[in-house]
PDB file of N, CA and C in Angstrom:
ATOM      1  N   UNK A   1     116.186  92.472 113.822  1.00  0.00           N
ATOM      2  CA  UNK A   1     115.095  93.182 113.169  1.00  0.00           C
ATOM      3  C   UNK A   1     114.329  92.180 112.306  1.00  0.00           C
ATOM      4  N   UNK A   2     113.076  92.205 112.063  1.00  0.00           N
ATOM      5  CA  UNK A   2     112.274  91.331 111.957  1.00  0.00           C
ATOM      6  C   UNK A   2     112.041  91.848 110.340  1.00  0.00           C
ATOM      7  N   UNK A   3     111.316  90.467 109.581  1.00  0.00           N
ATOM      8  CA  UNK A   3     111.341  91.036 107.925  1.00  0.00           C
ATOM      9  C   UNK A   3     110.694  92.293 107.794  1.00  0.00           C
ATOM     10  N   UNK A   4     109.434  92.748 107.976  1.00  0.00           N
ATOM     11  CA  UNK A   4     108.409  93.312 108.259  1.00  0.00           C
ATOM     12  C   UNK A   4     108.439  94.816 108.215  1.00  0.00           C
ATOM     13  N   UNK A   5     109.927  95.187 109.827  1.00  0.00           N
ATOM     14  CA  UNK A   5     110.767  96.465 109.903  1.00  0.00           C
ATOM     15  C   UNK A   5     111.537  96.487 108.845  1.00  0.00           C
ATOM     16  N   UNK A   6     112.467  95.625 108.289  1.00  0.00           N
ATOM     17  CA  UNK A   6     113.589  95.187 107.261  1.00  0.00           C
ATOM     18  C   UNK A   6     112.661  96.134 105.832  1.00  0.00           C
ATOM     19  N   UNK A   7     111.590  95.479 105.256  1.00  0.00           N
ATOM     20  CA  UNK A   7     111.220  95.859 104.226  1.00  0.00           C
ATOM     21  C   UNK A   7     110.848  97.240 104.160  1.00  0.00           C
ATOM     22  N   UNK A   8     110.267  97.866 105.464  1.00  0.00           N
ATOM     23  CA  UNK A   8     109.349  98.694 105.486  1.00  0.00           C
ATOM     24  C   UNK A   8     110.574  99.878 105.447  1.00  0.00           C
ATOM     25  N   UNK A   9     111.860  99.458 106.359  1.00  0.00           N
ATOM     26  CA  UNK A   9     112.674 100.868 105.980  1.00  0.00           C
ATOM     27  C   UNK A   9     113.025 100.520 104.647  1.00  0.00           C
ATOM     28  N   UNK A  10     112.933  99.226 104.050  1.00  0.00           N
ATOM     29  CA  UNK A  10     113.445 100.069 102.097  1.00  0.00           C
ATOM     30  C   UNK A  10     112.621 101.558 101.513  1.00  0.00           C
ATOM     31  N   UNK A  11     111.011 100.986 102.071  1.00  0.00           N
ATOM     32  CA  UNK A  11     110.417 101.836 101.408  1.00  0.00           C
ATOM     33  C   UNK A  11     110.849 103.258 101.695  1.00  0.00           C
ATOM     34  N   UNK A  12     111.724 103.323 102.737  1.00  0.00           N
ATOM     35  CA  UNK A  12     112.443 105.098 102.875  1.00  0.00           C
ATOM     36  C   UNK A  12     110.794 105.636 102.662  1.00  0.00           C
ATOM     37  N   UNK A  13     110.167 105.954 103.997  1.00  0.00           N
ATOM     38  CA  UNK A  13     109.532 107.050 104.180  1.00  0.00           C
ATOM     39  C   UNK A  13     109.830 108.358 104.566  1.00  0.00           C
ATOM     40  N   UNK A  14     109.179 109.592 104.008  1.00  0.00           N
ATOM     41  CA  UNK A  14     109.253 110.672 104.078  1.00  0.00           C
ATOM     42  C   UNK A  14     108.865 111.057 105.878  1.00  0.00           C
ATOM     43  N   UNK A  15     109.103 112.580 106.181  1.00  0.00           N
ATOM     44  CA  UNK A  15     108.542 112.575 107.478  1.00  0.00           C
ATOM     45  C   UNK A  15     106.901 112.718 107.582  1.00  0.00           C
ATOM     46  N   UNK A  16     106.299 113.309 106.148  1.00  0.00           N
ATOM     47  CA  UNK A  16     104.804 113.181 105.820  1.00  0.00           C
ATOM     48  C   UNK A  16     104.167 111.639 105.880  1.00  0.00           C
ATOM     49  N   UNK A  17     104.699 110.774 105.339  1.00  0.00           N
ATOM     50  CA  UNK A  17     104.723 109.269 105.839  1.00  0.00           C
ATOM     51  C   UNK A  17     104.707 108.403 106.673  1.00  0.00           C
ATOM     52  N   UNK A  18     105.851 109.484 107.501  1.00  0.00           N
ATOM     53  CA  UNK A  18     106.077 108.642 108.991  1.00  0.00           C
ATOM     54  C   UNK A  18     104.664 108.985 109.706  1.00  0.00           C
ATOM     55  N   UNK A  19     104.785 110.283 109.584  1.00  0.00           N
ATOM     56  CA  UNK A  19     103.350 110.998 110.310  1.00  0.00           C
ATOM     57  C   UNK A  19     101.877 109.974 109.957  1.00  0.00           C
ATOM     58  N   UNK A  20     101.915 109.896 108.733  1.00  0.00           N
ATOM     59  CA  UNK A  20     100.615 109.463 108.653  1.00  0.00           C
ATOM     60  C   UNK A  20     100.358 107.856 109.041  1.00  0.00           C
ATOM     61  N   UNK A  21     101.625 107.355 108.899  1.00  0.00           N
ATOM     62  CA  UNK A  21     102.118 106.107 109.525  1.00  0.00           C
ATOM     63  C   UNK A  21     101.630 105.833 110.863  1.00  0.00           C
ATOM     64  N   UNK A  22     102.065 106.962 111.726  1.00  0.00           N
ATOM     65  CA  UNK A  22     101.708 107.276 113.032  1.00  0.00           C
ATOM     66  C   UNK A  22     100.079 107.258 113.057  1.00  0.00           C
ATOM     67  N   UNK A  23      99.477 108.192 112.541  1.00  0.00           N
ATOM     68  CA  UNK A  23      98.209 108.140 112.454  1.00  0.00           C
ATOM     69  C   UNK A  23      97.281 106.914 112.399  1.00  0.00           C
ATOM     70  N   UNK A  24      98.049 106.453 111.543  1.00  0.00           N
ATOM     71  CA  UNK A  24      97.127 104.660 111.071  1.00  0.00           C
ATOM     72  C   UNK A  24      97.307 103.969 112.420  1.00  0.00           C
ATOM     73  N   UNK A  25      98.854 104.195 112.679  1.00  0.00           N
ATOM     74  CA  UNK A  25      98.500 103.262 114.078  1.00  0.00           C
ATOM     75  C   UNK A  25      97.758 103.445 115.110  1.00  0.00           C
ATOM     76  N   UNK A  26      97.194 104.756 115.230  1.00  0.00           N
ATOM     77  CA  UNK A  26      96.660 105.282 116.109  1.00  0.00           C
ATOM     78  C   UNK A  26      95.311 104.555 115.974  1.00  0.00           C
ATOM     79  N   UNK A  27      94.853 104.634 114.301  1.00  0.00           N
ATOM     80  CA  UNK A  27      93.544 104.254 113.972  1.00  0.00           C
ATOM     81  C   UNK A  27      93.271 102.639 114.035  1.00  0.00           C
ATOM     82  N   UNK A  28      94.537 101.976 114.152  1.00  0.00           N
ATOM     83  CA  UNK A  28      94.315 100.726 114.151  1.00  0.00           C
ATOM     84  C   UNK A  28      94.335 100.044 115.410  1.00  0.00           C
ATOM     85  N   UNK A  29      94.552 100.842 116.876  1.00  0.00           N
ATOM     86  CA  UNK A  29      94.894 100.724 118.103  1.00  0.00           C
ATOM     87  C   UNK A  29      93.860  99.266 118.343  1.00  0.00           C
ATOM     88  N   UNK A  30      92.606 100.220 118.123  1.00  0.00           N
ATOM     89  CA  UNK A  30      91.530  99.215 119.110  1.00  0.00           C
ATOM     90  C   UNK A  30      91.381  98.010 118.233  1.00  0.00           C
ATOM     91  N   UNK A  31      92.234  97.707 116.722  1.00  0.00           N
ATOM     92  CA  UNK A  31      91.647  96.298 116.186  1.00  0.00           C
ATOM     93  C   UNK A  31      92.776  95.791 117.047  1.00  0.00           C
ATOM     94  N   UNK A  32      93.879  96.315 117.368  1.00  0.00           N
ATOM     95  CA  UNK A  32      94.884  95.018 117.845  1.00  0.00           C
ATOM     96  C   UNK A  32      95.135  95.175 119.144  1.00  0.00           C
ATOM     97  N   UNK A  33      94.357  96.026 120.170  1.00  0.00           N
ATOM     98  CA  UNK A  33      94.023  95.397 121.465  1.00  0.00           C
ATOM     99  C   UNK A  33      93.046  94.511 121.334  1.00  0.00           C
ATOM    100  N   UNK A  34      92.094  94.346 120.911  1.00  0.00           N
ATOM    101  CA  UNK A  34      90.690  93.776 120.445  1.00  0.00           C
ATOM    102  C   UNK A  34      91.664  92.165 119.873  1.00  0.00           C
ATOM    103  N   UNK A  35      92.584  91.531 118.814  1.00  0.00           N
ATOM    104  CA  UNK A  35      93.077  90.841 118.633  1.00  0.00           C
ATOM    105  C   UNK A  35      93.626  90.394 119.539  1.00  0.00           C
ATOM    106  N   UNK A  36      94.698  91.159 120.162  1.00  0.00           N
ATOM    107  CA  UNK A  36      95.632  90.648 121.243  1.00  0.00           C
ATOM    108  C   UNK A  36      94.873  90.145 122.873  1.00  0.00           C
ATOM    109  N   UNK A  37      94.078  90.804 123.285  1.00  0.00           N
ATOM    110  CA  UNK A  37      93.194  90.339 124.347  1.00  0.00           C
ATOM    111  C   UNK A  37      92.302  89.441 123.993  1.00  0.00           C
ATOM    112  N   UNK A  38      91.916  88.835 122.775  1.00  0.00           N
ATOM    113  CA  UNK A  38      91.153  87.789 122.358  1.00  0.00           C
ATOM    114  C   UNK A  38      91.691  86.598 122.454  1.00  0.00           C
ATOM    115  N   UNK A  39      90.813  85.651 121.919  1.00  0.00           N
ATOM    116  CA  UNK A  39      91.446  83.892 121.832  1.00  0.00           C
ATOM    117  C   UNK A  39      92.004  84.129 120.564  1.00  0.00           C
ATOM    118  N   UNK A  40      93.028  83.780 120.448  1.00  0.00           N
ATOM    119  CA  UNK A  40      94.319  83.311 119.185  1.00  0.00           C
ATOM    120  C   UNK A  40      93.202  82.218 118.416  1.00  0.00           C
ATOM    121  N   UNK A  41      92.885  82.624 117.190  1.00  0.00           N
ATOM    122  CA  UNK A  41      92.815  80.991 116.417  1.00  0.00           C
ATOM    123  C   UNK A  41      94.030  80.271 115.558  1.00  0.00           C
ATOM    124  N   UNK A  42      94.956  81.579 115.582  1.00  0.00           N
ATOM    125  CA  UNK A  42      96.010  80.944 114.566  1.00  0.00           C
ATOM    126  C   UNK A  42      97.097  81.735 115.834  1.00  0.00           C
ATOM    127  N   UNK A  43      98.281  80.947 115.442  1.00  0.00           N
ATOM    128  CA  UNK A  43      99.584  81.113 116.411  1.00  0.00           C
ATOM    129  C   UNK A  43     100.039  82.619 116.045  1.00  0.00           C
ATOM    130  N   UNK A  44     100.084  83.793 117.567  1.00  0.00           N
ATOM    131  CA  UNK A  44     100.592  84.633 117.240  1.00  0.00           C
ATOM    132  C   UNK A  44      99.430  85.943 116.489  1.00  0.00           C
ATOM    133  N   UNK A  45      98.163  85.059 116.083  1.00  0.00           N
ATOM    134  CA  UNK A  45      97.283  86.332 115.464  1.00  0.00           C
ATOM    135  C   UNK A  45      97.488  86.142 114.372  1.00  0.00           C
ATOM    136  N   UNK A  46      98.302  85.506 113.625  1.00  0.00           N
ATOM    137  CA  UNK A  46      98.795  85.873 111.841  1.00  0.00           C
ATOM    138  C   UNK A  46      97.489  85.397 111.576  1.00  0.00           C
ATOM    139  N   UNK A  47      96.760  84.869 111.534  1.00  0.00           N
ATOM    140  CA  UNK A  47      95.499  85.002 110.769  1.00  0.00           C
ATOM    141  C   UNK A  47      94.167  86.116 110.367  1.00  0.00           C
ATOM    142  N   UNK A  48      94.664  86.892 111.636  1.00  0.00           N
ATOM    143  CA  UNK A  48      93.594  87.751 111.672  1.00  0.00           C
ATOM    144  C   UNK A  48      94.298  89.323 111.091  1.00  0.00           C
ATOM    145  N   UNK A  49      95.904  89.133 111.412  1.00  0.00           N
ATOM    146  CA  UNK A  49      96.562  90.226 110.845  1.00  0.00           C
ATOM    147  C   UNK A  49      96.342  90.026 109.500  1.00  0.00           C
ATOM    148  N   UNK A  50      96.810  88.789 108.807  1.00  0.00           N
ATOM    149  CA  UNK A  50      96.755  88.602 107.778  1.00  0.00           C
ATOM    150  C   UNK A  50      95.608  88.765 106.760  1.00  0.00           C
ATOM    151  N   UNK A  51      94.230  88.584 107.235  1.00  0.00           N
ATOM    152  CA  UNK A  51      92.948  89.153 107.138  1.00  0.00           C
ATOM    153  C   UNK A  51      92.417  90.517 106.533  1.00  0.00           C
ATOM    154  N   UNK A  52      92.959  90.931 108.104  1.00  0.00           N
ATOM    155  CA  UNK A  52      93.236  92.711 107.641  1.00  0.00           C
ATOM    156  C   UNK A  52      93.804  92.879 106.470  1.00  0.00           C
ATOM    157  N   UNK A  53      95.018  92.767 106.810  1.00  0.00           N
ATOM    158  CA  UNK A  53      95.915  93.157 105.642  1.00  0.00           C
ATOM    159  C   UNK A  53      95.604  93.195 104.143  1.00  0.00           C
ATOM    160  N   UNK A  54      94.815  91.766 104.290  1.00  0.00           N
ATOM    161  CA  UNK A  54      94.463  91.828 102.947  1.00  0.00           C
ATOM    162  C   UNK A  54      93.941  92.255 101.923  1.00  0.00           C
ATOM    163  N   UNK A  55      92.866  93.056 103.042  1.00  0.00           N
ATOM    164  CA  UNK A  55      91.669  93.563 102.752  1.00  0.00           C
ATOM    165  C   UNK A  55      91.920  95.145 102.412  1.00  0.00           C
ATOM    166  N   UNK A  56      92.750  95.541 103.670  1.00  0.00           N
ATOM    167  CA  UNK A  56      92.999  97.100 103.443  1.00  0.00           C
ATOM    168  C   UNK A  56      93.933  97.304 102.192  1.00  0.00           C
ATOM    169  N   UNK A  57      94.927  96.439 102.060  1.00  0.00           N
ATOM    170  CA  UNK A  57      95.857  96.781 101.152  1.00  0.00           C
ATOM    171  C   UNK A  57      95.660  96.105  99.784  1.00  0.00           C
ATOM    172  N   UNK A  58      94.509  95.504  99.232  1.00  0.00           N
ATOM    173  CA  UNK A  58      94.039  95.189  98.184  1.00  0.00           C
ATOM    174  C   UNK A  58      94.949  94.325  97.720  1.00  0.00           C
ATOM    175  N   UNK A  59      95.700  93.463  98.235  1.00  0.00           N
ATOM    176  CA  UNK A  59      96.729  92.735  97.654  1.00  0.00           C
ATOM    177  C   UNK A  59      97.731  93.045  97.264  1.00  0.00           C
ATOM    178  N   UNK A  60      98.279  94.324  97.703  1.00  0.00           N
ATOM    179  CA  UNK A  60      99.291  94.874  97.600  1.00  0.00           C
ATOM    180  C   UNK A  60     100.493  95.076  98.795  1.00  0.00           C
ATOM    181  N   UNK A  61     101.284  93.774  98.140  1.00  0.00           N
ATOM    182  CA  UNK A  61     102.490  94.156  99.311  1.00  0.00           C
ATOM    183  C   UNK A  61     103.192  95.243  99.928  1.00  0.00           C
ATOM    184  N   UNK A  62     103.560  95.728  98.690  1.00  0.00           N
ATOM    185  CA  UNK A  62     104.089  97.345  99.660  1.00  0.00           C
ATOM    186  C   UNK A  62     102.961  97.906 100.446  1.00  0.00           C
ATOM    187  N   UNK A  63     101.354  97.929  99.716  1.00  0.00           N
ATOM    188  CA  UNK A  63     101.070  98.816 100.702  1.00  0.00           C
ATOM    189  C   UNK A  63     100.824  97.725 102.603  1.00  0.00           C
ATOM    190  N   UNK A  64     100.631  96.160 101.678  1.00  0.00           N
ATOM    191  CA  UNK A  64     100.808  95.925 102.725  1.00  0.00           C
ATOM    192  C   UNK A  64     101.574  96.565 103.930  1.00  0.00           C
ATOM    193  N   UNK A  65     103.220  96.335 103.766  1.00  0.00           N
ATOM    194  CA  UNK A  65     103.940  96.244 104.597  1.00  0.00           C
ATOM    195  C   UNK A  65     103.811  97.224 105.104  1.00  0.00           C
ATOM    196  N   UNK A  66     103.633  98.892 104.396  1.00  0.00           N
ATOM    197  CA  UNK A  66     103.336  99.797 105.467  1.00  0.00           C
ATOM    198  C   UNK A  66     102.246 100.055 106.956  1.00  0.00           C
ATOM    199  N   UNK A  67     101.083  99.405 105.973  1.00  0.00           N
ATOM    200  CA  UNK A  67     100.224  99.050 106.875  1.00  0.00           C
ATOM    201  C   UNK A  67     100.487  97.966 107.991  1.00  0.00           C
ATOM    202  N   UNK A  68     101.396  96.741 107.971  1.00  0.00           N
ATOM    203  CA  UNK A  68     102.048  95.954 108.883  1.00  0.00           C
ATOM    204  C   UNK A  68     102.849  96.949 109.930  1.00  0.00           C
ATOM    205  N   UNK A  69     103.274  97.967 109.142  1.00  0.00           N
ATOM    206  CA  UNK A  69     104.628  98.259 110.342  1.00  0.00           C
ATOM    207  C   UNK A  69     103.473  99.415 111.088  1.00  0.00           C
ATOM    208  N   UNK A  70     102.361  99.854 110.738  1.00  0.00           N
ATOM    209  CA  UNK A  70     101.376 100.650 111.586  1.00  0.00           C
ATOM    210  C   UNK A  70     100.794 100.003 112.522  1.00  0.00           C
ATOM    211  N   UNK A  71     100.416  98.472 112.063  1.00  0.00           N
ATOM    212  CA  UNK A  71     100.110  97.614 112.997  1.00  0.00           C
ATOM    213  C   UNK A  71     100.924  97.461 114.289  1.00  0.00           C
ATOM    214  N   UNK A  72     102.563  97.085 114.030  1.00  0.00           N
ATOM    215  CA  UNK A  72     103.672  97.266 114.719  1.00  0.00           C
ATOM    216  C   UNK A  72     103.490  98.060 115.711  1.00  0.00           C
ATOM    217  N   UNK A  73     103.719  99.601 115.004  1.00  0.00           N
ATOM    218  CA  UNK A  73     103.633 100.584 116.296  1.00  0.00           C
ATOM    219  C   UNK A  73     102.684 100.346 116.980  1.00  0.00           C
ATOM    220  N   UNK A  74     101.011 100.030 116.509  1.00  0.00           N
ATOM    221  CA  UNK A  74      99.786 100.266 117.314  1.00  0.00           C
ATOM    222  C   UNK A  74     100.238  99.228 118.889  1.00  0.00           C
ATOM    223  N   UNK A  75     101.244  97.991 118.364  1.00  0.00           N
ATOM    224  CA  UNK A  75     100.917  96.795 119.451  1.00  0.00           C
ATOM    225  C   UNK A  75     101.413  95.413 119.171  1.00  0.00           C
ATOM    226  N   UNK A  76     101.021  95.256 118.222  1.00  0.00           N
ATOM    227  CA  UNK A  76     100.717  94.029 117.397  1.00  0.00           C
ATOM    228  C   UNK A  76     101.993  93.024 117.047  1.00  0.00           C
ATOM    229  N   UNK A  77     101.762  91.884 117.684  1.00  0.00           N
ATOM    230  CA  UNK A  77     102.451  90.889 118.053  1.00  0.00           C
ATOM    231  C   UNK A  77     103.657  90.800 116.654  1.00  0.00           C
ATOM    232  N   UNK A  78     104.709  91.119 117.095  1.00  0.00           N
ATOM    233  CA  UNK A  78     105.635  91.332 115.500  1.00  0.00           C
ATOM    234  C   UNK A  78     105.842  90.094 114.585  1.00  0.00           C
ATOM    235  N   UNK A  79     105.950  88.860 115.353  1.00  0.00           N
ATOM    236  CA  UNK A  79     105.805  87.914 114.959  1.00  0.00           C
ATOM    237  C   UNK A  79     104.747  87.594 114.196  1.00  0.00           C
ATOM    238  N   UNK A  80     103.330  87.614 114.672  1.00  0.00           N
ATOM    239  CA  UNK A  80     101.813  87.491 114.089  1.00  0.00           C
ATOM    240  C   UNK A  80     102.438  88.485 112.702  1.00  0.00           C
ATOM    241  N   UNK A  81     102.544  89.408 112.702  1.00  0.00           N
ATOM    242  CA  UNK A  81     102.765  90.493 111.397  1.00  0.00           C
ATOM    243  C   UNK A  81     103.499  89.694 110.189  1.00  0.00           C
ATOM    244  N   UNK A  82     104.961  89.861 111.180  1.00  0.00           N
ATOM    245  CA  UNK A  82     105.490  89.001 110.100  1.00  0.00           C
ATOM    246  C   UNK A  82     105.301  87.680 109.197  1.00  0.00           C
ATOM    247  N   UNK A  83     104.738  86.905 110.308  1.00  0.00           N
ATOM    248  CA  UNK A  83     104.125  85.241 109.799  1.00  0.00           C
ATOM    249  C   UNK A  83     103.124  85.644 109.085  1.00  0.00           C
ATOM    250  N   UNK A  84     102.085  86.624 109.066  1.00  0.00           N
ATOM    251  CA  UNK A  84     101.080  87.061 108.154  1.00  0.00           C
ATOM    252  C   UNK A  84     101.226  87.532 106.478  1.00  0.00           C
ATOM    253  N   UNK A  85     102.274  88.316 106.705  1.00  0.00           N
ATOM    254  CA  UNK A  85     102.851  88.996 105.449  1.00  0.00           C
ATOM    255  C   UNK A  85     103.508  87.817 105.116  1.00  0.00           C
ATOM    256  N   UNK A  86     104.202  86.533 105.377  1.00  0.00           N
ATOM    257  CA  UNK A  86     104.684  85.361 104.461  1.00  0.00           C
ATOM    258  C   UNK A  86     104.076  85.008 103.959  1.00  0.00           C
ATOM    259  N   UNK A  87     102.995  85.007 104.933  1.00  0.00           N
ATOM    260  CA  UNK A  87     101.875  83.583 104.370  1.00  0.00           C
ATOM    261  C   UNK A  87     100.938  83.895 103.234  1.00  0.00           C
ATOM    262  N   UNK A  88     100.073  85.464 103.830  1.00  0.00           N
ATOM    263  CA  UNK A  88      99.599  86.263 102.944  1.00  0.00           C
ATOM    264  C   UNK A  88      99.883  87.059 101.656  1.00  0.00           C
ATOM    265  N   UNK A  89     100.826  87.468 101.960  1.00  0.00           N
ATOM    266  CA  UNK A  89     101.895  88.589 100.701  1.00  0.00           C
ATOM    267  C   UNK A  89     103.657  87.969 100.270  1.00  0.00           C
ATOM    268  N   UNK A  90     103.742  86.549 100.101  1.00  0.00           N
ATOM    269  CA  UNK A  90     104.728  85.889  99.352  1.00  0.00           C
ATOM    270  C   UNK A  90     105.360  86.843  98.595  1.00  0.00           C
ATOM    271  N   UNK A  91     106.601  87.087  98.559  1.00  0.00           N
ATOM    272  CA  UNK A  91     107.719  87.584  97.946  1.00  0.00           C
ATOM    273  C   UNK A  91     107.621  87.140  96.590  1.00  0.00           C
ATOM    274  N   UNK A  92     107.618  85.934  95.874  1.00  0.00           N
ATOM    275  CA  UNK A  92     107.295  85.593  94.550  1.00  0.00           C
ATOM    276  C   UNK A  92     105.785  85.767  94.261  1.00  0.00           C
ATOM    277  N   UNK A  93     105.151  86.773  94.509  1.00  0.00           N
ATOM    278  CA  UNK A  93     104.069  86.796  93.752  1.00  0.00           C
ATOM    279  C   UNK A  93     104.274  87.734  91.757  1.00  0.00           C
TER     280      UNK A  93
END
């Protein structure tokens, strides 16, 4: 299991959570076919996940990571996720 899944079950989501979890991925489908069928500029996508991420979750790791593991379900290269959330959302911040 990859950090990404690891963190995201601490956050113990509710089944209202999971649901809406579900939802996001739904909503995030076409950025990460749109990523994944594109040219890579960074290994894996972490640049462009990492991008996102940043943006939606205001610099916020937790909400990051939920939003990572929506990415997850939508598609999205688990690796790219994870290497994103290191690089982007450092544990010692």
């Amino acid at each position: 299991m990859n950090q990404v899944m690891e963190e995201t079950i601490k956050v113990n989501l509710n089944e209202t959570q999971r649901e809406l979890v579900m939802d996001l991925a739904e909503d995030f489908a076409p950025f990460v076919s749109k990523v994944e069928s594109g040219t890579s500029t960074t290994k894996n996508n972490y640049g462009a996940y990492g991008s996102m991420l940043t943006k939606i979750s205001k610099g916020d790791r937790k909400l990051a990571l939920i939003f990572a593991y929506a990415l997850k379900i939508a598609g999205a290269n688990a690796i790219g996720i994870s290497d994103a959330i290191d690089a982007f959302f450092p544990e010692n911040q």
